[in-house]
PDB file of N, CA and C in Angstrom:
ATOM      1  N   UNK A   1      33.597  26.892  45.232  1.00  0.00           N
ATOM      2  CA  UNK A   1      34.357  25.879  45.909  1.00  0.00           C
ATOM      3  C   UNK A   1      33.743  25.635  47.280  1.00  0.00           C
ATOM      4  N   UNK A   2      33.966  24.376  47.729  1.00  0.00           N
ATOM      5  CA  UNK A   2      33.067  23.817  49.208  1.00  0.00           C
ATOM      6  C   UNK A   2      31.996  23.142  48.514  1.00  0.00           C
ATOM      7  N   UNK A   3      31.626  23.257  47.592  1.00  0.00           N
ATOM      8  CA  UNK A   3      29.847  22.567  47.563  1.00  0.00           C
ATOM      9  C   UNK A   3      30.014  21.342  47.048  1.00  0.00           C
ATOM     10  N   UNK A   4      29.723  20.427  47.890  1.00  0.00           N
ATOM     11  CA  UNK A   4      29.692  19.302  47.329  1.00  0.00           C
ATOM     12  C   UNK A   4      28.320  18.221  47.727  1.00  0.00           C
ATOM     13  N   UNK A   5      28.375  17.212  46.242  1.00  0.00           N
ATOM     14  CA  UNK A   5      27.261  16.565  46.129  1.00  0.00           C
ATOM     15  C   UNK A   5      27.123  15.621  46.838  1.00  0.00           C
ATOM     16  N   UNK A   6      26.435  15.455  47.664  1.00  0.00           N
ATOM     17  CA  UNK A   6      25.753  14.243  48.812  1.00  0.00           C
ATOM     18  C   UNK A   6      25.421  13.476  48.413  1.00  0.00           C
ATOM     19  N   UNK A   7      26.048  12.083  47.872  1.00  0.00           N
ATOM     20  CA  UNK A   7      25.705  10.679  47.131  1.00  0.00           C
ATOM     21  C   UNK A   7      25.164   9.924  48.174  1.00  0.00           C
ATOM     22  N   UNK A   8      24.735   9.330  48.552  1.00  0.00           N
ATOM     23  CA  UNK A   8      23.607   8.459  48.863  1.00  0.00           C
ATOM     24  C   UNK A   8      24.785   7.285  49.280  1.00  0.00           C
ATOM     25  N   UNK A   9      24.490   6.669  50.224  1.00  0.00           N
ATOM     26  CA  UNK A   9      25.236   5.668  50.735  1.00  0.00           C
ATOM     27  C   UNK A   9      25.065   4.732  50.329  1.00  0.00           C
ATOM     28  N   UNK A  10      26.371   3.249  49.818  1.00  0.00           N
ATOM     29  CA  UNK A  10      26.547   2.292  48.682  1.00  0.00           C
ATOM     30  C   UNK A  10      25.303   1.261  49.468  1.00  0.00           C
ATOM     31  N   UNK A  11      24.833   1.478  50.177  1.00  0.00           N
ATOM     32  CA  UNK A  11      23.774   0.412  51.544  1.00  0.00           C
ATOM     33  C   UNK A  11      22.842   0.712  50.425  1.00  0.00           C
ATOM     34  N   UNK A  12      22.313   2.386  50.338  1.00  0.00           N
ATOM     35  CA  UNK A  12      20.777   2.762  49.672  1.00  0.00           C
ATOM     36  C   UNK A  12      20.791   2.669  48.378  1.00  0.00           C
ATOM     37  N   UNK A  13      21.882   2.677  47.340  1.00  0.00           N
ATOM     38  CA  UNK A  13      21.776   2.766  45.681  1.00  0.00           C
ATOM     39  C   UNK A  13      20.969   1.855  45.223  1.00  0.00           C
ATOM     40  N   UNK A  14      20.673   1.980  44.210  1.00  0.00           N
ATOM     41  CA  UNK A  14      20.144   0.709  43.103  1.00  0.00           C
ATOM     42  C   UNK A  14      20.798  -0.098  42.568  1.00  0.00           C
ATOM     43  N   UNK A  15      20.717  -1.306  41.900  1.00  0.00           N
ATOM     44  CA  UNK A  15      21.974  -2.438  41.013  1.00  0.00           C
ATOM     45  C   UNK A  15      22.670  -1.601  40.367  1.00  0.00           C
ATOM     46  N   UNK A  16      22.119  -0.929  39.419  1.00  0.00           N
ATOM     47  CA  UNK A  16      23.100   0.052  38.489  1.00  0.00           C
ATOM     48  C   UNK A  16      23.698   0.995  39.196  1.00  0.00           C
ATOM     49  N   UNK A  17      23.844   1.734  40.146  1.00  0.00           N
ATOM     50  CA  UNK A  17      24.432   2.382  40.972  1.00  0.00           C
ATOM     51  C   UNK A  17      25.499   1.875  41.398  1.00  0.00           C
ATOM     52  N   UNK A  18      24.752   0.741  42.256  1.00  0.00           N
ATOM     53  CA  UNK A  18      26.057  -0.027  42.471  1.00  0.00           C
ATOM     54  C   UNK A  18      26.821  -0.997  42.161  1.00  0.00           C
ATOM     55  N   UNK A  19      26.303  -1.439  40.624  1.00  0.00           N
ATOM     56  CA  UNK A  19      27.444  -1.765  39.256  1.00  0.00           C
ATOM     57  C   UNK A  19      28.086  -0.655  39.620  1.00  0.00           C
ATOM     58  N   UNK A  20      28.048   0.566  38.874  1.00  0.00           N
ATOM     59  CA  UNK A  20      28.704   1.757  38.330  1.00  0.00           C
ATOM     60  C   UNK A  20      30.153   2.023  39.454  1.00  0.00           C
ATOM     61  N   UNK A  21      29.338   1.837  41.266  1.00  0.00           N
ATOM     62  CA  UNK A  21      30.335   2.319  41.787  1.00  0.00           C
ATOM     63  C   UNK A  21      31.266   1.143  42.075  1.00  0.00           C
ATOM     64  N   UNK A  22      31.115   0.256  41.871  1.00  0.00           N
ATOM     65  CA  UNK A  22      31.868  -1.225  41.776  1.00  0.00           C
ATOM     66  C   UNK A  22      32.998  -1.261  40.704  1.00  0.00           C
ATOM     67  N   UNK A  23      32.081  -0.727  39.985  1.00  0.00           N
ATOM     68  CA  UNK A  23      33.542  -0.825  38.688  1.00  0.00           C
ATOM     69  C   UNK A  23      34.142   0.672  38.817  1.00  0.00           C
ATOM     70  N   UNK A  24      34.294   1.582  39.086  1.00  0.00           N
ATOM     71  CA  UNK A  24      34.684   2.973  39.653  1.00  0.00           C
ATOM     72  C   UNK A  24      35.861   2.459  40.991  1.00  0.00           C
ATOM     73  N   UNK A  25      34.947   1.767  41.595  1.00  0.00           N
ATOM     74  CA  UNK A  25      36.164   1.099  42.975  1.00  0.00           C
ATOM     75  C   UNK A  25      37.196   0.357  42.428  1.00  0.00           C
ATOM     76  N   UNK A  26      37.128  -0.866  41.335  1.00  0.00           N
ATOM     77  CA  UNK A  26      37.609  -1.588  40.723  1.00  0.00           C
ATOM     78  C   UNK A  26      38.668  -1.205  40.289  1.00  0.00           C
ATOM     79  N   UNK A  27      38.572   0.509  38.737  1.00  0.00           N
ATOM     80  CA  UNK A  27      38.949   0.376  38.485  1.00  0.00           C
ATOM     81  C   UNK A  27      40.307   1.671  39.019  1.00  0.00           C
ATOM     82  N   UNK A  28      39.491   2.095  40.392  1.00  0.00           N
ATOM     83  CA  UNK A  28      40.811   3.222  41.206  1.00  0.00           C
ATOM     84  C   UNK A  28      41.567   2.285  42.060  1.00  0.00           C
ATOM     85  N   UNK A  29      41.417   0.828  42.036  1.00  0.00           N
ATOM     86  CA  UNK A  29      42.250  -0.388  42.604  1.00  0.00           C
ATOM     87  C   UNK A  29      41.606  -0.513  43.850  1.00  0.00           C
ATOM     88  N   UNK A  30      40.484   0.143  44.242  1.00  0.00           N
ATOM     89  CA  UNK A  30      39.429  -0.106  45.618  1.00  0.00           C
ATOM     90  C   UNK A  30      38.832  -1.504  45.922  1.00  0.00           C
ATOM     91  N   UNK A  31      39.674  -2.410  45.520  1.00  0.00           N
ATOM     92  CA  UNK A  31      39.012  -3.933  45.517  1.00  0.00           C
ATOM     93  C   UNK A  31      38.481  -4.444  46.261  1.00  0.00           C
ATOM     94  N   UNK A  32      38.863  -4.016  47.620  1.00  0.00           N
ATOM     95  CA  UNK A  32      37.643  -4.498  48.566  1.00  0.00           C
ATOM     96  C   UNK A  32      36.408  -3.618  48.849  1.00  0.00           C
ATOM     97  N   UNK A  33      36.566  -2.433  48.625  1.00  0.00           N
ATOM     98  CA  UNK A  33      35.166  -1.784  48.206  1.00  0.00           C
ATOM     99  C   UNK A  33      34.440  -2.510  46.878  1.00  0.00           C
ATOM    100  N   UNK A  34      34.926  -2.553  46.119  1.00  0.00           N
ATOM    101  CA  UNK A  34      34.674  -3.298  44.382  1.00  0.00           C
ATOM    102  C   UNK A  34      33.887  -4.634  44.508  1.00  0.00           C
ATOM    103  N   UNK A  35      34.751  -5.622  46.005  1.00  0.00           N
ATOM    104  CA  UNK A  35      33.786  -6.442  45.956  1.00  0.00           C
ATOM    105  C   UNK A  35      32.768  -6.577  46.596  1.00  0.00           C
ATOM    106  N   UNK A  36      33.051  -5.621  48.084  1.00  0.00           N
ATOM    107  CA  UNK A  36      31.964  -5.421  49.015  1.00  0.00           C
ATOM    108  C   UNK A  36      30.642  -5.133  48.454  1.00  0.00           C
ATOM    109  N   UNK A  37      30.709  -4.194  47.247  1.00  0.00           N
ATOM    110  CA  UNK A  37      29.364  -3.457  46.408  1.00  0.00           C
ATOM    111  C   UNK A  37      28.758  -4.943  45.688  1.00  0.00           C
ATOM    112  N   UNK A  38      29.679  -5.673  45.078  1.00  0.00           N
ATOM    113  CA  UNK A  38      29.526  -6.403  44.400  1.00  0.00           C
ATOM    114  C   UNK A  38      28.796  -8.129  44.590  1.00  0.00           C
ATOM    115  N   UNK A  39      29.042  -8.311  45.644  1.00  0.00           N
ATOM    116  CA  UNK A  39      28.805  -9.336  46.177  1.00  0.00           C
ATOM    117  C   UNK A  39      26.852  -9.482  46.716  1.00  0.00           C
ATOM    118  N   UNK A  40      26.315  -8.628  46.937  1.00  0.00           N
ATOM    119  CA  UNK A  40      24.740  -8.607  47.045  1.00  0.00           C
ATOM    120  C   UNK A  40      24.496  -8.722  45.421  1.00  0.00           C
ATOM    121  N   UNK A  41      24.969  -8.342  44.251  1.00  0.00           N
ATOM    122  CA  UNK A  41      24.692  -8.352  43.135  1.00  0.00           C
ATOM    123  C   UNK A  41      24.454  -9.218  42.348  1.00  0.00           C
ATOM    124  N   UNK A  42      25.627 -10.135  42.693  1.00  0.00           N
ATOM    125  CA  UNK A  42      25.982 -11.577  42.819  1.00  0.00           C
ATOM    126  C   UNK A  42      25.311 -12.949  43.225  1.00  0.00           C
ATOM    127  N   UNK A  43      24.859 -12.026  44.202  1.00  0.00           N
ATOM    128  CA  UNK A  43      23.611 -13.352  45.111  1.00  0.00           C
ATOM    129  C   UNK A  43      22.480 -13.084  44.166  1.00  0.00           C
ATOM    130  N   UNK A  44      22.296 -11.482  44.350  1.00  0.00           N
ATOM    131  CA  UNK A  44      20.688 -11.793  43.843  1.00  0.00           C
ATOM    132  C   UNK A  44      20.671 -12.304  42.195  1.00  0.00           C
ATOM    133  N   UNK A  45      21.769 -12.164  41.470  1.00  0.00           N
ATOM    134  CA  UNK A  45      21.416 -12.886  40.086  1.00  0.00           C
ATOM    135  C   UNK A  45      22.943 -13.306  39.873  1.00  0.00           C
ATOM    136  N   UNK A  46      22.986 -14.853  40.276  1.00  0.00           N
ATOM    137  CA  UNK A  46      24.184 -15.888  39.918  1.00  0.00           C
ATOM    138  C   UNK A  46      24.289 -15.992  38.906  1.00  0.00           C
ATOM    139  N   UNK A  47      23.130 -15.423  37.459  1.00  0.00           N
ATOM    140  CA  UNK A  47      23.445 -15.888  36.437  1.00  0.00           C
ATOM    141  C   UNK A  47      23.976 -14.427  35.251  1.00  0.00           C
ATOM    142  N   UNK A  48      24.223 -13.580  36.239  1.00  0.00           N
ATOM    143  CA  UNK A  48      25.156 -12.472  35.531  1.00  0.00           C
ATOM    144  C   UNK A  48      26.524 -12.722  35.906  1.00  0.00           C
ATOM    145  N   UNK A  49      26.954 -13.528  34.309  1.00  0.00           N
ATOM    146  CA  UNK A  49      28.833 -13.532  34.165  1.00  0.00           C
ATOM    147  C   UNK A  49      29.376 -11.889  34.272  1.00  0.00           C
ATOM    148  N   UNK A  50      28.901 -11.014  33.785  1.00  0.00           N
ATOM    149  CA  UNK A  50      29.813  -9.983  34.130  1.00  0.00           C
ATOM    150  C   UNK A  50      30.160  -9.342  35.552  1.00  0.00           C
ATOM    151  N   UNK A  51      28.795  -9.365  36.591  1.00  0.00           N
ATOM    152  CA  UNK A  51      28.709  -8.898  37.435  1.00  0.00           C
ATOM    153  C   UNK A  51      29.885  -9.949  38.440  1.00  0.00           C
ATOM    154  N   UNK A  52      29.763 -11.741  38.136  1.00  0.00           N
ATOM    155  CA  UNK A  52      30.701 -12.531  38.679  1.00  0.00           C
ATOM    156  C   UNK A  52      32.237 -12.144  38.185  1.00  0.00           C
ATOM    157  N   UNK A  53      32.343 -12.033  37.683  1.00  0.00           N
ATOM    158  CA  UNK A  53      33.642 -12.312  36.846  1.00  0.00           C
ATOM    159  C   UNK A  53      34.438 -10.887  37.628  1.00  0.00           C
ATOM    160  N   UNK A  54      33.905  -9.729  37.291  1.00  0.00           N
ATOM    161  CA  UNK A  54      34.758  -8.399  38.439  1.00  0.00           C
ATOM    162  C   UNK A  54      34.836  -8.800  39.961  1.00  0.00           C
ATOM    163  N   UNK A  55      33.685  -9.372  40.734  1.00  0.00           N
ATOM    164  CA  UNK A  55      33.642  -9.829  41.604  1.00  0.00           C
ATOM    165  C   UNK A  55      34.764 -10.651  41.812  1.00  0.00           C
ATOM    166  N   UNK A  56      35.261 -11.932  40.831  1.00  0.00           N
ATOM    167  CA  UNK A  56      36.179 -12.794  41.012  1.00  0.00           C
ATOM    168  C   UNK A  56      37.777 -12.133  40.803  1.00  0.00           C
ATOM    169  N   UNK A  57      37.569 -10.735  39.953  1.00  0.00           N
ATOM    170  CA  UNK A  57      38.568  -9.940  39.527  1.00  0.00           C
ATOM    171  C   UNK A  57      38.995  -9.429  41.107  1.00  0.00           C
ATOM    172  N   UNK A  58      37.787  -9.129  41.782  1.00  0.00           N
ATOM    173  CA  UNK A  58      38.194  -7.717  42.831  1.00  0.00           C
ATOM    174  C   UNK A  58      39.016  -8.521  43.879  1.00  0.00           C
ATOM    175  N   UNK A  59      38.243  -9.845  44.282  1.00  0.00           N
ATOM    176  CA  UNK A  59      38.755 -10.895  44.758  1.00  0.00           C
ATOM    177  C   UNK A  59      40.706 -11.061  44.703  1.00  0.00           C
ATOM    178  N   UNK A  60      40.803 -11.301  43.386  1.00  0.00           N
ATOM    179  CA  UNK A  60      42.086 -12.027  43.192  1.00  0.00           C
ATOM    180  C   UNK A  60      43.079 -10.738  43.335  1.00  0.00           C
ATOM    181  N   UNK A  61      42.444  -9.136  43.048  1.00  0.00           N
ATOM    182  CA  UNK A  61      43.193  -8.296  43.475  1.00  0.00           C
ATOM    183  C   UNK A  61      43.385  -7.960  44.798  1.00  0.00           C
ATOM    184  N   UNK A  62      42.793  -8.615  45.598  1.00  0.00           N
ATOM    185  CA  UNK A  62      42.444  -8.021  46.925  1.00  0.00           C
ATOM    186  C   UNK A  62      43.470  -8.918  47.968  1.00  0.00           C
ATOM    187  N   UNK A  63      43.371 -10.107  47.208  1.00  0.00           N
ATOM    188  CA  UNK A  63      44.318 -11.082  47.811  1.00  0.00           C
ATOM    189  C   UNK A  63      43.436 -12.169  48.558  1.00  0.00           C
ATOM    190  N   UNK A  64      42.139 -12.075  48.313  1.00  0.00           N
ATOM    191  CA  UNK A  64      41.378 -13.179  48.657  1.00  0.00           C
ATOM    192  C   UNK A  64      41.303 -14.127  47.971  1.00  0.00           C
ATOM    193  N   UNK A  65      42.673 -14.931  47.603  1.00  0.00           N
ATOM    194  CA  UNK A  65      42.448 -15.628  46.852  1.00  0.00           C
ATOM    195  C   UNK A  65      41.573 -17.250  46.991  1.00  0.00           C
ATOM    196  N   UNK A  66      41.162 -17.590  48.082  1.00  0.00           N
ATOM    197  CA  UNK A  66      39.975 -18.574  48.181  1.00  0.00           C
ATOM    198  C   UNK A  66      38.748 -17.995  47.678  1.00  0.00           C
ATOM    199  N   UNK A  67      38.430 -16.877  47.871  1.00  0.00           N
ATOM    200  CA  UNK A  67      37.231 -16.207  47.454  1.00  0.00           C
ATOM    201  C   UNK A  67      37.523 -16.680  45.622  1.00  0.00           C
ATOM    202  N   UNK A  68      38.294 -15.834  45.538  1.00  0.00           N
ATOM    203  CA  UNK A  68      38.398 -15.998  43.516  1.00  0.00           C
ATOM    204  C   UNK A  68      38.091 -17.118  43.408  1.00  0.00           C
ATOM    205  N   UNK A  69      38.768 -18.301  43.997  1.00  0.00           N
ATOM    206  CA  UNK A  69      38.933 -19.363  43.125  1.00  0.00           C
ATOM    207  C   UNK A  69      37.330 -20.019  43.092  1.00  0.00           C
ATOM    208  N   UNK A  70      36.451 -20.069  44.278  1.00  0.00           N
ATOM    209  CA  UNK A  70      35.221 -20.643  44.881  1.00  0.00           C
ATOM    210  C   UNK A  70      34.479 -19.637  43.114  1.00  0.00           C
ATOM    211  N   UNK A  71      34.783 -18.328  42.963  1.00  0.00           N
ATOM    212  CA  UNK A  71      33.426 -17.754  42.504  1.00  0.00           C
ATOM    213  C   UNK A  71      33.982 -17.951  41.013  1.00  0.00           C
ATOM    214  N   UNK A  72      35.470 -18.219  40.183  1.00  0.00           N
ATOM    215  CA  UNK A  72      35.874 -18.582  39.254  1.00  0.00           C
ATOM    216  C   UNK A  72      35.386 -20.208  39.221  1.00  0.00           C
ATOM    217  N   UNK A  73      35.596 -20.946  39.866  1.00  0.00           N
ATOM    218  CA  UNK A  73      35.446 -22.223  39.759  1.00  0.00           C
ATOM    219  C   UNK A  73      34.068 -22.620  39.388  1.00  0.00           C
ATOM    220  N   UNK A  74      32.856 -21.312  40.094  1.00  0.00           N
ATOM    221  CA  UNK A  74      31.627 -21.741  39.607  1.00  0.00           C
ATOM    222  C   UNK A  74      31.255 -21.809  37.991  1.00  0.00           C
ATOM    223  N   UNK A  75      31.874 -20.216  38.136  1.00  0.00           N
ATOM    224  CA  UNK A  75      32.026 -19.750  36.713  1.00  0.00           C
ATOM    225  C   UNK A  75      32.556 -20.690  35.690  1.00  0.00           C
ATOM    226  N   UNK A  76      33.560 -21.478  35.814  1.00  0.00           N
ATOM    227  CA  UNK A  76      33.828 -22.208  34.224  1.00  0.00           C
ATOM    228  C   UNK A  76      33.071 -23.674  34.270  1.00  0.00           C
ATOM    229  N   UNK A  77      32.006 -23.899  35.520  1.00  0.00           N
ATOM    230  CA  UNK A  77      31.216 -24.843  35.796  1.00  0.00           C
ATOM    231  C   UNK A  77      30.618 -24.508  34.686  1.00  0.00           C
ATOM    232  N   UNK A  78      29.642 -23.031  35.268  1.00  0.00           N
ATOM    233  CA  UNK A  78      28.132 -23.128  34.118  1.00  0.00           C
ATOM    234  C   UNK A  78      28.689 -22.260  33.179  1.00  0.00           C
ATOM    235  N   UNK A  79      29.897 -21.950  32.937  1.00  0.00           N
ATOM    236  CA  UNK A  79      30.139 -21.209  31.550  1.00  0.00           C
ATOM    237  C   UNK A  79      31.373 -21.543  31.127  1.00  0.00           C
ATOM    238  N   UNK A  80      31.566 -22.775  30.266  1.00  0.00           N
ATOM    239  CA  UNK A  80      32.507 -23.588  30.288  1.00  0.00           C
ATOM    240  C   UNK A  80      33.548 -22.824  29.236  1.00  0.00           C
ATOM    241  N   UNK A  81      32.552 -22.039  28.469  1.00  0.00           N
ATOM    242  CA  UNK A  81      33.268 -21.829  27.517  1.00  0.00           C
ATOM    243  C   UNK A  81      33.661 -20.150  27.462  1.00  0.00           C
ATOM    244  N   UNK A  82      34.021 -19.553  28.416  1.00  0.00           N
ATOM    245  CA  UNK A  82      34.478 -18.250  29.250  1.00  0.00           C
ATOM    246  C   UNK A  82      35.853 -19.129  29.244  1.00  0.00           C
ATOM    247  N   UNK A  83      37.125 -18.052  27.984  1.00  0.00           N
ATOM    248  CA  UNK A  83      37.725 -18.480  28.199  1.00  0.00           C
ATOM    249  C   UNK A  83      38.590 -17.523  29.212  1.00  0.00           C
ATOM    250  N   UNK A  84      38.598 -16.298  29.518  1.00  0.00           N
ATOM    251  CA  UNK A  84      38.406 -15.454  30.782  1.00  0.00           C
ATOM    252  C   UNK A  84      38.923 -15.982  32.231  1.00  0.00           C
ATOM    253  N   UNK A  85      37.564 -16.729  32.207  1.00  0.00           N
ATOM    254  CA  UNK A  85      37.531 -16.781  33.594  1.00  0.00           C
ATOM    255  C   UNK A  85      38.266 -18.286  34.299  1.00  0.00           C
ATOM    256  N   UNK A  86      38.851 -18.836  32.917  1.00  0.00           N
ATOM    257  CA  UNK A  86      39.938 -20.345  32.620  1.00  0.00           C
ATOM    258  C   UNK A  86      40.960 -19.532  33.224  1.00  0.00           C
ATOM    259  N   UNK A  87      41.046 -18.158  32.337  1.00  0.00           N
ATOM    260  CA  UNK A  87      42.825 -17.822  32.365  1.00  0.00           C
ATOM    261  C   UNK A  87      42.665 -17.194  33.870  1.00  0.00           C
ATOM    262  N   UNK A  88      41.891 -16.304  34.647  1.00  0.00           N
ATOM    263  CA  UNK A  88      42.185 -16.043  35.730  1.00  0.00           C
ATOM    264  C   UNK A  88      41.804 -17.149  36.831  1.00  0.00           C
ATOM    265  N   UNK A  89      41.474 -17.998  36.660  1.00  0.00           N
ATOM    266  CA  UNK A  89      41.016 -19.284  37.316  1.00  0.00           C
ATOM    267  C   UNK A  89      42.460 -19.802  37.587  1.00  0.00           C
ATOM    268  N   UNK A  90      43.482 -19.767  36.360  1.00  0.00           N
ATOM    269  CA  UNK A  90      44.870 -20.316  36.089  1.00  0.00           C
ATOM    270  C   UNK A  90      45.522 -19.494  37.239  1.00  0.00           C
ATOM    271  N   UNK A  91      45.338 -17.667  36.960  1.00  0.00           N
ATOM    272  CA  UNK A  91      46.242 -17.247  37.893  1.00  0.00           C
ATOM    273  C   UNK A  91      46.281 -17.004  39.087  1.00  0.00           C
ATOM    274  N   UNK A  92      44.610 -17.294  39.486  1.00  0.00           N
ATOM    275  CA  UNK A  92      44.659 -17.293  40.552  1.00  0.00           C
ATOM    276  C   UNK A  92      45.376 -18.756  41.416  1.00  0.00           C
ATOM    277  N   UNK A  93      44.956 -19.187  41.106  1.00  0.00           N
ATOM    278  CA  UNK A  93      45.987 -21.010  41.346  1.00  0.00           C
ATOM    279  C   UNK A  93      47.208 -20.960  41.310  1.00  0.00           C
ATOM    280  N   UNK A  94      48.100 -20.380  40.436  1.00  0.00           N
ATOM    281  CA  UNK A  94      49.144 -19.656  40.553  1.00  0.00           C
ATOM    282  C   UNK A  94      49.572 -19.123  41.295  1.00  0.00           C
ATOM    283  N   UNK A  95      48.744 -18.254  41.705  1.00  0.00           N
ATOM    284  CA  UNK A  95      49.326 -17.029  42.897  1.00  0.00           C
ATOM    285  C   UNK A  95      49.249 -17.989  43.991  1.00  0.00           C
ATOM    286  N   UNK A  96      48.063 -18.925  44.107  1.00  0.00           N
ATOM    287  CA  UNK A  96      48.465 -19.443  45.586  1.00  0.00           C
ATOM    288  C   UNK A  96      49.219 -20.250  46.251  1.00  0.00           C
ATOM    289  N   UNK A  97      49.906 -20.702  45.062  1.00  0.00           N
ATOM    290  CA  UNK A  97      51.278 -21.722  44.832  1.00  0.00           C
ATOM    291  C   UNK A  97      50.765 -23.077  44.537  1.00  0.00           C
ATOM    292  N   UNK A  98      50.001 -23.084  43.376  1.00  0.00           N
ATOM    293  CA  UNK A  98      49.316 -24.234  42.805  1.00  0.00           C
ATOM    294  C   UNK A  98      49.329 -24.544  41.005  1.00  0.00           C
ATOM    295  N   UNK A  99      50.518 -23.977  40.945  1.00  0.00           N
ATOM    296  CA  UNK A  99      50.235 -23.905  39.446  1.00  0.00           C
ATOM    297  C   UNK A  99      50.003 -24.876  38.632  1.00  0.00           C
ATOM    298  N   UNK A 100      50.567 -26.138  38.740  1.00  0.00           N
ATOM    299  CA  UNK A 100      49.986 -27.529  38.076  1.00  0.00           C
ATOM    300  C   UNK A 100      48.422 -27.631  38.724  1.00  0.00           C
ATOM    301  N   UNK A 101      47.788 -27.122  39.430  1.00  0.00           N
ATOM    302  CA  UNK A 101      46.520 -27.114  39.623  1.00  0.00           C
ATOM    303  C   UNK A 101      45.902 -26.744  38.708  1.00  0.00           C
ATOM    304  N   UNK A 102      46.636 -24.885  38.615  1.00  0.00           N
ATOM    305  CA  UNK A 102      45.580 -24.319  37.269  1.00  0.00           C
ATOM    306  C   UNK A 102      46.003 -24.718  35.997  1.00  0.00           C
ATOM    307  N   UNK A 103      47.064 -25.653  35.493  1.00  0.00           N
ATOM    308  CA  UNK A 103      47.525 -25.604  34.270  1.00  0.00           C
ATOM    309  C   UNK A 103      46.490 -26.027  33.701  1.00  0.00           C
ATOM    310  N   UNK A 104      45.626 -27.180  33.478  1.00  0.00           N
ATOM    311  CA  UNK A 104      45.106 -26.599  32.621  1.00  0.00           C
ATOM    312  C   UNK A 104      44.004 -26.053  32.184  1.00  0.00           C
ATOM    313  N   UNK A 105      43.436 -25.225  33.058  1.00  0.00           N
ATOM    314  CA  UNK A 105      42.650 -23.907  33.060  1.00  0.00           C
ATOM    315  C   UNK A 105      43.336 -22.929  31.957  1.00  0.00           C
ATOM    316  N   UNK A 106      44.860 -23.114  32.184  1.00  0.00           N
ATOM    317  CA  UNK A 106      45.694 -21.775  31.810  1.00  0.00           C
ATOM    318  C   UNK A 106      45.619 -22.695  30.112  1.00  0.00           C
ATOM    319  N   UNK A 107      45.696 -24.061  29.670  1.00  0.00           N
ATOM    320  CA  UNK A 107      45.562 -24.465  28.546  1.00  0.00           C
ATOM    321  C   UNK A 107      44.354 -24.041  27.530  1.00  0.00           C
ATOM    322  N   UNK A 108      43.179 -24.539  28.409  1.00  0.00           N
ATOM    323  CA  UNK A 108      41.993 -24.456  27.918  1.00  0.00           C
ATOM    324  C   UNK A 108      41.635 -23.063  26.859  1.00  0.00           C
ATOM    325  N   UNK A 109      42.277 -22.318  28.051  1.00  0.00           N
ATOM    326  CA  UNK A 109      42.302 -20.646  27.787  1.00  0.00           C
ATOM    327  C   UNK A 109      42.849 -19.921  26.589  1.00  0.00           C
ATOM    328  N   UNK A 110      44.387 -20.803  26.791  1.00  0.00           N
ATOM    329  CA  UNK A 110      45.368 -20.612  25.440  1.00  0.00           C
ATOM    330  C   UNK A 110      44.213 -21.162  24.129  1.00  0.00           C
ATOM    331  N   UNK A 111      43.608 -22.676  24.095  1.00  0.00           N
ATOM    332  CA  UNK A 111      42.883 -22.647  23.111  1.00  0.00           C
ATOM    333  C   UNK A 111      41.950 -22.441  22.502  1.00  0.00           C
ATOM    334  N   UNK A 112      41.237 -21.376  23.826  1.00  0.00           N
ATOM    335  CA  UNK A 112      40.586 -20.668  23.372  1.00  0.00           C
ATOM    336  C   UNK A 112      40.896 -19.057  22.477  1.00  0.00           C
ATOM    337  N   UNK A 113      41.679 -19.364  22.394  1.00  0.00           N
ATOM    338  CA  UNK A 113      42.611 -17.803  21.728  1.00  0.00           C
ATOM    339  C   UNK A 113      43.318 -16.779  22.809  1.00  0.00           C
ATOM    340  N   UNK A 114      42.973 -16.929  23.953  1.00  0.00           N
ATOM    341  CA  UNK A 114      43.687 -16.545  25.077  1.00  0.00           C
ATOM    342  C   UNK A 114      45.112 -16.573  25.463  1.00  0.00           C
ATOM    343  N   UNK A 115      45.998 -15.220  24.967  1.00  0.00           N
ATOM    344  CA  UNK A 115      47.446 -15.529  25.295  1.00  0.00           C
ATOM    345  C   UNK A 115      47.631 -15.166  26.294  1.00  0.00           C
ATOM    346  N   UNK A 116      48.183 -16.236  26.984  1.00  0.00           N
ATOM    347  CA  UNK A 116      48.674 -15.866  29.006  1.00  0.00           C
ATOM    348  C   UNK A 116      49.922 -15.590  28.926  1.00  0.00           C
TER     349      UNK A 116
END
């Protein structure tokens, strides 16, 4: 007991590192750590939906909800057919007291097999 392992600071990791500790932050409800990791990940490749989509997750948990909506909104731009990122696109619009905004995001979603 006492010995403990010296991890390397989230500044020095690698992408997969800091995937790993992103979704680890994510999923102990650390959302603004979750997106802080997440957001260099993001820049350097816009065209990873998974890496966006937690990002837009950590966001809408965090209560940034302008953030969600900007990095969801890109998302059902170039991936129209994420029906995902329709339905949290919906709730985030929702939460901000816009819900005929997201309705029909929250539709799209439903027909995509998505029960909200």
């Amino acid at each position: 007991m006492g010995d403990f392992v010296d991890l390397p600071d989230d500044a020095t990791v690698d992408d997969h590192a800091r995937y790993d500790r992103a979704t680890f932050a994510f999923e102990t409800k650390d959302y603004v750590r979750a997106a802080g990791l997440l957001e260099p990940l993001a820049q350097a490749d816009p065209g990873n939906a998974q890496v966006r989509l937690l990002l837009a997750r950590s966001y809408y948990h965090s209560a940034r909800l302008g953030r969600a909506e900007t990095e969801l909104r890109a998302m059902v731009e170039r991936w129209p057919s994420d029906a995902y990122a329709h339905l949290v696109l919906a709730r985030t619009l929702q939460r901000a007291g816009r819900a005929e905004e997201g309705a029909p995001h929250l539709k799209i979603a439903e027909a995509m097999g998505l029960e909200a």
